[in-house]
C-alpha atoms as a PDB file:
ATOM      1  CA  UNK A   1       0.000   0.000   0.000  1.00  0.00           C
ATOM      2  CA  UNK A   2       1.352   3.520  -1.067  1.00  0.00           C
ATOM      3  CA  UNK A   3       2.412   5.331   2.043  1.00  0.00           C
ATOM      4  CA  UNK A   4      -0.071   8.173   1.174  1.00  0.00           C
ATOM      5  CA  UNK A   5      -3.058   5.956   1.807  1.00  0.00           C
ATOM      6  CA  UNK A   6      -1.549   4.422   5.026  1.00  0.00           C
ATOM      7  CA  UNK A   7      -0.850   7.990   6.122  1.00  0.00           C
ATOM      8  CA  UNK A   8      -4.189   8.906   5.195  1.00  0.00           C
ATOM      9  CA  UNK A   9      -5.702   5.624   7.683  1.00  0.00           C
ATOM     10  CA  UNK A  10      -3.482   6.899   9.963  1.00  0.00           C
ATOM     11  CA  UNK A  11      -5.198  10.399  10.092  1.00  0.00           C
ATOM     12  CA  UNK A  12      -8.835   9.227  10.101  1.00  0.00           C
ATOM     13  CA  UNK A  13      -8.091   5.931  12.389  1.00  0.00           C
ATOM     14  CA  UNK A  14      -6.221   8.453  15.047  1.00  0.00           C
ATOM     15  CA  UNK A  15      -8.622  11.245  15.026  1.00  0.00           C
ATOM     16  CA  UNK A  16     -11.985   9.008  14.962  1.00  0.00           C
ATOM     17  CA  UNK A  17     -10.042   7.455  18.338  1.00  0.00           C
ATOM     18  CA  UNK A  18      -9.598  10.502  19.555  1.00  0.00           C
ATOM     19  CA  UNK A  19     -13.039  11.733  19.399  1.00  0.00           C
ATOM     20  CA  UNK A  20     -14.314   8.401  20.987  1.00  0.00           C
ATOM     21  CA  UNK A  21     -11.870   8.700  23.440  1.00  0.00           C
ATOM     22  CA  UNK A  22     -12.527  12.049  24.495  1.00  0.00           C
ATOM     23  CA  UNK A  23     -15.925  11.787  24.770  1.00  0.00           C
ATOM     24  CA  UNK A  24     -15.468   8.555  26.480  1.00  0.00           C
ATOM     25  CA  UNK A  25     -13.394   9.904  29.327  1.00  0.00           C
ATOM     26  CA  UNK A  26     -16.188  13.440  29.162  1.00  0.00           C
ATOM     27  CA  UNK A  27     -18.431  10.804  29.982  1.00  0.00           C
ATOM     28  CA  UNK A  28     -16.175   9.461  33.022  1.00  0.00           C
ATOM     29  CA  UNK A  29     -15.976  12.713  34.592  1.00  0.00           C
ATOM     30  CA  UNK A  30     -19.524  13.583  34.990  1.00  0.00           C
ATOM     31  CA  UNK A  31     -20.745  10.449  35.677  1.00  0.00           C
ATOM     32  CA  UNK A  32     -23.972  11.388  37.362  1.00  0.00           C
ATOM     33  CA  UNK A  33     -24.602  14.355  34.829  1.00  0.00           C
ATOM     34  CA  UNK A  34     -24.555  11.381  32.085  1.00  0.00           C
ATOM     35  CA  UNK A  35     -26.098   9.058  33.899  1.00  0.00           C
ATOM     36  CA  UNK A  36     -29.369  11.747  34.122  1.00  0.00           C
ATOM     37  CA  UNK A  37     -29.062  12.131  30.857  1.00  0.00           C
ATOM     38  CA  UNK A  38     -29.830   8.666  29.869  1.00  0.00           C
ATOM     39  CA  UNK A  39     -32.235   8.493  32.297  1.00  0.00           C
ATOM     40  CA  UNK A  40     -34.140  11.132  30.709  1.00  0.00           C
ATOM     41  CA  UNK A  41     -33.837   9.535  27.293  1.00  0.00           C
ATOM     42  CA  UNK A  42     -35.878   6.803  29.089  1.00  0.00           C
ATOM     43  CA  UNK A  43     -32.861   3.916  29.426  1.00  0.00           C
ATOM     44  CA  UNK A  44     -34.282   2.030  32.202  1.00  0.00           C
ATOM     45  CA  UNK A  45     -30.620   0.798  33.465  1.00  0.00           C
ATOM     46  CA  UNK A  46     -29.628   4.266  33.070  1.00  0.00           C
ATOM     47  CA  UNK A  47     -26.381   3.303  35.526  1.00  0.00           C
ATOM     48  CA  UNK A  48     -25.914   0.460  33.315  1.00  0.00           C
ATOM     49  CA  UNK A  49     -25.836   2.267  30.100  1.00  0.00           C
ATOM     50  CA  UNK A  50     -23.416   4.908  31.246  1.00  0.00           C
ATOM     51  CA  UNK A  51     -21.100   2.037  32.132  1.00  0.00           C
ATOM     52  CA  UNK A  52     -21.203   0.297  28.546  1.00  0.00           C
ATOM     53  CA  UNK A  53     -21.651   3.793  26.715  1.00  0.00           C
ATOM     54  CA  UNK A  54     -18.026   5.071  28.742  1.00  0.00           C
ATOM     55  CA  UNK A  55     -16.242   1.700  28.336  1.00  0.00           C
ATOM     56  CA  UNK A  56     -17.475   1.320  24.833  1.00  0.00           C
ATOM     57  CA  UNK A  57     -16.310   4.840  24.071  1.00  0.00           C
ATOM     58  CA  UNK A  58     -12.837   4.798  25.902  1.00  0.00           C
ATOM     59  CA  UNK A  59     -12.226   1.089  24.499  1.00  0.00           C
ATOM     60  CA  UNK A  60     -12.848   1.846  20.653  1.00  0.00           C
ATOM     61  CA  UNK A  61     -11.106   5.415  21.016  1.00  0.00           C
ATOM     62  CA  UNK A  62      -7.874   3.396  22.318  1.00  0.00           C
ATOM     63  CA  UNK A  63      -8.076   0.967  20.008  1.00  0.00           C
ATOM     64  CA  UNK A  64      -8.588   2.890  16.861  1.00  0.00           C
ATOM     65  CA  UNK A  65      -5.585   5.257  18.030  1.00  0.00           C
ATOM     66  CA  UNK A  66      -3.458   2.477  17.931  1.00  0.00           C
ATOM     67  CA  UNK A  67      -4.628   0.406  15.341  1.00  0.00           C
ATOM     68  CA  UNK A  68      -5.394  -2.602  17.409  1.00  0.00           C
ATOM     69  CA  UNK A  69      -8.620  -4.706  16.458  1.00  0.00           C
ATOM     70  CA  UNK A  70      -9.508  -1.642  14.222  1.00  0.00           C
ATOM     71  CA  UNK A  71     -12.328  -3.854  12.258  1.00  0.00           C
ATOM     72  CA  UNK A  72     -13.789  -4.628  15.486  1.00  0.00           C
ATOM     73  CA  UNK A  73     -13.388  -1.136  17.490  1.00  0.00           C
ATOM     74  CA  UNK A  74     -15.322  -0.011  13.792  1.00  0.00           C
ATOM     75  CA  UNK A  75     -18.135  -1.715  14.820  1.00  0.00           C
ATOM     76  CA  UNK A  76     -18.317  -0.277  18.175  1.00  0.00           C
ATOM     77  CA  UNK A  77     -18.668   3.052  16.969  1.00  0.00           C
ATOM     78  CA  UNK A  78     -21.103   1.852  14.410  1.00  0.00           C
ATOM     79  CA  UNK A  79     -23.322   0.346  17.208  1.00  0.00           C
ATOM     80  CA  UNK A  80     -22.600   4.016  19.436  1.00  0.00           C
ATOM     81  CA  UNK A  81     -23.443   6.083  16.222  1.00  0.00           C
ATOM     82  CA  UNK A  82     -26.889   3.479  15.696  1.00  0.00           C
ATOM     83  CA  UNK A  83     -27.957   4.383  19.299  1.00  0.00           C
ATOM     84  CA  UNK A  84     -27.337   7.516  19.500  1.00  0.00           C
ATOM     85  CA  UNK A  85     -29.286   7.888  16.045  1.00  0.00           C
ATOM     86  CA  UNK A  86     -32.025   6.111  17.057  1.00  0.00           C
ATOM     87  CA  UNK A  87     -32.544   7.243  20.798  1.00  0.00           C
ATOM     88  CA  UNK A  88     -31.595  11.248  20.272  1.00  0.00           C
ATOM     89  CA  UNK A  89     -30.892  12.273  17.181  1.00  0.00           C
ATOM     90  CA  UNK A  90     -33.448  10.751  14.115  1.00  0.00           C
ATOM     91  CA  UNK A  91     -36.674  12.208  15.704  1.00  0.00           C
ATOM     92  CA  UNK A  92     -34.489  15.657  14.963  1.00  0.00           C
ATOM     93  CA  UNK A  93     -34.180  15.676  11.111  1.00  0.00           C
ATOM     94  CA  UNK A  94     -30.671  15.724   9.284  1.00  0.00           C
ATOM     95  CA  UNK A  95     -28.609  18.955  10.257  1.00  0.00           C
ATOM     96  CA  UNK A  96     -26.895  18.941  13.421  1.00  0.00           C
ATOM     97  CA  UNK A  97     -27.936  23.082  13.952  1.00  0.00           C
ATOM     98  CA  UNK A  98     -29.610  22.286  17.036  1.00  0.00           C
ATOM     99  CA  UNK A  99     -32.746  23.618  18.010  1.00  0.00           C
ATOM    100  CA  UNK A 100     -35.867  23.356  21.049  1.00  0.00           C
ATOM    101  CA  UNK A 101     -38.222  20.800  20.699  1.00  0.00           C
ATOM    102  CA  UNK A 102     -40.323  20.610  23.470  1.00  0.00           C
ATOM    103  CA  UNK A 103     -38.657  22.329  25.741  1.00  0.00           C
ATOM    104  CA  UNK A 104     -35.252  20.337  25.161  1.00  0.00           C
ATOM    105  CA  UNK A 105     -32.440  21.087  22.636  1.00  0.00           C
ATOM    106  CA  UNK A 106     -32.506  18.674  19.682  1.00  0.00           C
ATOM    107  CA  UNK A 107     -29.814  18.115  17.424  1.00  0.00           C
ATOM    108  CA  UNK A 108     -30.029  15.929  14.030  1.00  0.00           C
ATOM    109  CA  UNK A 109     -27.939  13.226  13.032  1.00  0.00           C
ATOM    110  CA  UNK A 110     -25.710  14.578  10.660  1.00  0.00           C
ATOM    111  CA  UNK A 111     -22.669  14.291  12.998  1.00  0.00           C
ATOM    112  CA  UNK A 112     -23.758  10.795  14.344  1.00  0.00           C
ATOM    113  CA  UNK A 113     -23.946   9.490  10.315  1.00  0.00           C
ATOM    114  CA  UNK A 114     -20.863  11.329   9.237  1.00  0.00           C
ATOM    115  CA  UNK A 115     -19.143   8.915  11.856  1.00  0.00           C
ATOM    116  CA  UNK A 116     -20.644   5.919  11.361  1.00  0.00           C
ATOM    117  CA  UNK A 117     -19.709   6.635   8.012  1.00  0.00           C
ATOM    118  CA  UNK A 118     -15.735   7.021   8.827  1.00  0.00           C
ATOM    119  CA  UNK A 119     -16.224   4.109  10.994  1.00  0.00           C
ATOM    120  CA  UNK A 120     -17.563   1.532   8.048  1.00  0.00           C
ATOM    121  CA  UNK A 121     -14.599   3.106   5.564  1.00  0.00           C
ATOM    122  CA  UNK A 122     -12.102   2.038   8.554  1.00  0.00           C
ATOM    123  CA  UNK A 123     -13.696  -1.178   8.747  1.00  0.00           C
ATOM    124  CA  UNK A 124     -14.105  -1.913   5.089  1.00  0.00           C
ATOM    125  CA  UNK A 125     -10.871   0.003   3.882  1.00  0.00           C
ATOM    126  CA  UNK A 126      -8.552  -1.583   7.267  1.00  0.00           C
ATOM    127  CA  UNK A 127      -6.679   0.244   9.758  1.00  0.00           C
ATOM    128  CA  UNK A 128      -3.365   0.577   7.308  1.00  0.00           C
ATOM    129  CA  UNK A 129       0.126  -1.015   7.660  1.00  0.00           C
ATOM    130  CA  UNK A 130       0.520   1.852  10.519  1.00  0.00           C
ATOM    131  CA  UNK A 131      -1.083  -0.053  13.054  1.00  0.00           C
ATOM    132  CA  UNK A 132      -0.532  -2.861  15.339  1.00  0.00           C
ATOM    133  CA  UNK A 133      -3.037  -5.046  13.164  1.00  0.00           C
ATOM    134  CA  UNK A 134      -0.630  -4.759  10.119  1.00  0.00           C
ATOM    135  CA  UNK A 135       2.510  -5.536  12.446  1.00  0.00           C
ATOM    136  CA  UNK A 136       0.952  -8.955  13.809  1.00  0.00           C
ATOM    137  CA  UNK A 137       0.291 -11.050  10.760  1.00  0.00           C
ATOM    138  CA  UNK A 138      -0.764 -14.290  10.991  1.00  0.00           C
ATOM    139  CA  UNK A 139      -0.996 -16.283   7.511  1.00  0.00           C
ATOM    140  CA  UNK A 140      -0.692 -12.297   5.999  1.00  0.00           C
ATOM    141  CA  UNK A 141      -3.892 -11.838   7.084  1.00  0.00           C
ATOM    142  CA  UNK A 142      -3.992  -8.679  10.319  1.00  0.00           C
ATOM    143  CA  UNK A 143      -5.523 -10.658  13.309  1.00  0.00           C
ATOM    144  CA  UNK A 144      -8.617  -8.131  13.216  1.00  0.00           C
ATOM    145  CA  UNK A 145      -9.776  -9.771   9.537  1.00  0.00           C
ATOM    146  CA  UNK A 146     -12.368 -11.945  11.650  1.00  0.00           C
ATOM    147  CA  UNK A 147     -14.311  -8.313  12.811  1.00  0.00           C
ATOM    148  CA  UNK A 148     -14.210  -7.478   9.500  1.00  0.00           C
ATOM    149  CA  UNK A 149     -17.948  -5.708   8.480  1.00  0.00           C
ATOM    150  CA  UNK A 150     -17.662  -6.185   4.739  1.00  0.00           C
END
């Protein structure tokens, strides 16, 4: 692979990872703020769900950073981007300009899509032969081939 497409991965792998990971670790810090949050988006476990949502987020973001299980960390942010679609964001229309509905601030899922989006080319595409996948070949194939979406 030419190294302008591996730099390329690089870019898009290490900053999707870093906005996981940042909002991850936002997510850590105000724990109860979240936690609300959820609860108000009517998550019964709402505890639960701040748990997975912050463990999910840090995980992915740390893997995608580094290029470890990139196929697989893909699909986490997929299945973030779904719920967040689905639970906030699709009720809201496209653009992300957000706006009150009923009282609360709505936002559409422009920004949610646009990631999913990066997160399925990273997935398809693969993490690049700047990552740990591409350094631990087994059979020539990067140990993350198995997560593979496409």
């Amino acid at each position: 692979m030419p190294d302008t497409i591996d730099a390329a991965l690089l870019i898009i792998r290490v900053l999707l990872g870093v906005v996981f990971l940042a909002h991850g670790v936002k997510h850590a810090m105000g724990r109860i703020k979240t936690t609300n949050w959820f609860a108000s988006l009517g998550f019964r476990q709402a505890g639960l769900q701040w748990f997975a949502s912050t463990a999910t987020e840090i995980g992915v973001g740390i893997l995608l950073v580094v290029g470890l299980l990139t196929s697989f960390a893909a699909a986490g942010v997929i299945g973030i981007m779904f719920v967040a679609f689905w639970t906030v964001h699709r009720s809201a229309g496209f653009f992300i300009t957000s706006f009150m509905k009923d009282g609360i601030e709505v936002e559409g899922y422009e920004y949610v899509m646009a990631l999913a989006v990066v997160a399925l080319a990273i997935a398809v595409g693969g993490p690049g032969d700047w990552s740990i996948d591409a350094q631990i070949l087994i059979d020539g194939t990067s140990l993350a081939a198995p997560f593979a979406i496409a």
